[in-house]
Protein backbone atom coordinates (compact mmCIF):
# COMPACT_ATOMS: atom_id res chain seq x y z
CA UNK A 1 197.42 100.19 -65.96
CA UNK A 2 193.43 100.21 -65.64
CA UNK A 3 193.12 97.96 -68.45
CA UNK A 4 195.12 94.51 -66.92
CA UNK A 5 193.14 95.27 -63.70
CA UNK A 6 189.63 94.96 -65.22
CA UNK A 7 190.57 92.28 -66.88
CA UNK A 8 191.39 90.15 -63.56
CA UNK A 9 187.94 91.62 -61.99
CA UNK A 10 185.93 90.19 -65.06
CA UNK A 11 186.27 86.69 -64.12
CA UNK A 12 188.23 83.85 -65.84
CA UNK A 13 188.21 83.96 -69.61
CA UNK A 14 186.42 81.08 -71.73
CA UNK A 15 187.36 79.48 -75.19
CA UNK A 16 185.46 80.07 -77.37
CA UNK A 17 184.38 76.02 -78.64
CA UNK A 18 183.41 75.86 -74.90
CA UNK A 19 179.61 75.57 -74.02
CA UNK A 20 178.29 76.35 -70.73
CA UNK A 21 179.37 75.02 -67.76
CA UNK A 22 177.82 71.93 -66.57
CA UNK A 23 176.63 70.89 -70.58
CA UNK A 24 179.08 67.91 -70.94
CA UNK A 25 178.66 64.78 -70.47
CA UNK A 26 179.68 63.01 -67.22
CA UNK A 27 181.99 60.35 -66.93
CA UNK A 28 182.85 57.90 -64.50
CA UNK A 29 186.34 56.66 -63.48
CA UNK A 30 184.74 52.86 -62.70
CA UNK A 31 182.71 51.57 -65.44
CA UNK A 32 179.22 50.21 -64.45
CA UNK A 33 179.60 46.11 -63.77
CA UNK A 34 176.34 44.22 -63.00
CA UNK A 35 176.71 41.36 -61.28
CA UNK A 36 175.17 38.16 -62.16
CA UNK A 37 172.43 36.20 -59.99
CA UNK A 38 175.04 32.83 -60.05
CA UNK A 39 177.79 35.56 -58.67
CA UNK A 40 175.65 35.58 -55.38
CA UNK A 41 174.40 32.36 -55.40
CA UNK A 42 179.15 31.44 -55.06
CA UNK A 43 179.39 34.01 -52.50
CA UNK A 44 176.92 32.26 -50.81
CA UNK A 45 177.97 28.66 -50.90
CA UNK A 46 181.36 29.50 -50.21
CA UNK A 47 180.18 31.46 -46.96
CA UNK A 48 178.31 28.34 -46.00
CA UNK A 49 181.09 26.06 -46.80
CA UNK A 50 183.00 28.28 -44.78
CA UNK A 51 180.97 27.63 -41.88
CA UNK A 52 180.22 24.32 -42.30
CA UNK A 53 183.80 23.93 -41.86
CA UNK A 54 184.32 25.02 -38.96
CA UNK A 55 181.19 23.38 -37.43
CA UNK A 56 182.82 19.91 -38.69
CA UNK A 57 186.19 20.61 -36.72
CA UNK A 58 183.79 20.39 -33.22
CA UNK A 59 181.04 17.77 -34.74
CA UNK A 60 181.56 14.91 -37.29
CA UNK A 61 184.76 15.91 -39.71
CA UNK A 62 183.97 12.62 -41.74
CA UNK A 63 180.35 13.81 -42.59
CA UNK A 64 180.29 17.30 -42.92
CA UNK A 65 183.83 18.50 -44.24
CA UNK A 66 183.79 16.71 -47.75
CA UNK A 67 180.22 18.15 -48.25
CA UNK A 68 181.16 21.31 -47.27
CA UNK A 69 184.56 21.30 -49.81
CA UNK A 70 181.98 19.58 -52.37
CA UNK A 71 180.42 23.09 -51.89
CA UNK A 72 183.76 25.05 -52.31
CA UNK A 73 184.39 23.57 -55.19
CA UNK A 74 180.83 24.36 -56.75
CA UNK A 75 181.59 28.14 -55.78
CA UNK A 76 185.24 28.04 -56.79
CA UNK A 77 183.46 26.72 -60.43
CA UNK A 78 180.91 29.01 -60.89
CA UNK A 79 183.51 31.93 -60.76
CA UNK A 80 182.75 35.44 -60.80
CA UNK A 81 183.28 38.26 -58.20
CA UNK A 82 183.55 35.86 -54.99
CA UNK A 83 186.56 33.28 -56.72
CA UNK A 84 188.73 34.32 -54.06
CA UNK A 85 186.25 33.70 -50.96
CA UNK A 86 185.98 30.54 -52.79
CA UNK A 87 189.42 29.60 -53.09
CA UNK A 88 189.76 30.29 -49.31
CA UNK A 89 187.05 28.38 -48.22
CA UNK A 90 188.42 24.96 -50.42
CA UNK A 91 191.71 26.11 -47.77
CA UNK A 92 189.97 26.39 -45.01
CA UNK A 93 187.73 23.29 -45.70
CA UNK A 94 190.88 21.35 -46.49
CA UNK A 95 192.78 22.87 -42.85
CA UNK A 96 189.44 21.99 -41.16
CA UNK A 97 189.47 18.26 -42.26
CA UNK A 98 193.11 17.64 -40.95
CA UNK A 99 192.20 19.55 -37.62
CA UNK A 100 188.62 18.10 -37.01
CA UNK A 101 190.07 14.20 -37.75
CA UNK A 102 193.20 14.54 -35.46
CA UNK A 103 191.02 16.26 -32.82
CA UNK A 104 188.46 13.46 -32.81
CA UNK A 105 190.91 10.66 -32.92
CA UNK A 106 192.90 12.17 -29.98
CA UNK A 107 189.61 12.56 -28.17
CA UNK A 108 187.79 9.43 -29.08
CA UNK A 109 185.21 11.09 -30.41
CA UNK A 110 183.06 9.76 -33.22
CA UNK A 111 184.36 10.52 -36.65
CA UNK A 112 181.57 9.51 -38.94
């Protein structure tokens, strides 16, 4: 009976092909991605198409909106990690053109 019992005190048993703990190699469940200088540069003129946008429902839809999809479609080019904040600011550019023209024709605002 005193034998099982000092087994259990010892500690848990090893195999013997096993080094130390802590020896191994670590590995990581996401692999390492670095992300390119032109994948910041699309984040970055889709944000700004984004907002230009929306500044050209409230001043000018003719001017600013096709420069600011002309810059959605640059981001939605260059690809990378931001392609979807792209693709939503070519929608939002495109909802923003319809809204900004009606608005400025009902209001007799200037368009251009």
């Amino acid at each position: 009976m005193a034998a099982p019992l000092a087994q259990a005190q010892a500690g848990p048993t090893r195999l013997a092909d096993e080094g130390p703990p802590g020896d191994g190699s670590t590995v990581n469940a996401h692999p390492e991605s670095r992300e390119r200088p032109a994948d910041a540069i699309a984040g970055l003129l889709a944000s700004l198409s984004i907002f230009v946008s929306l500044v050209g429902v409230a001043y000018r839809p003719a001017r600013l909106i096709p420069a600011a999809l002309l810059l959605a479609l640059l981001a939605a080019a260059m690809g990378g990690r931001h392609q979807r904040l792209a693709a939503f600011a070519i929608g939002i550019g495109g909802a923003c053109f319809v809204i900004g023209m009606a608005a400025a024709v009902i209001t007799d605002h200037p368009v251009y």
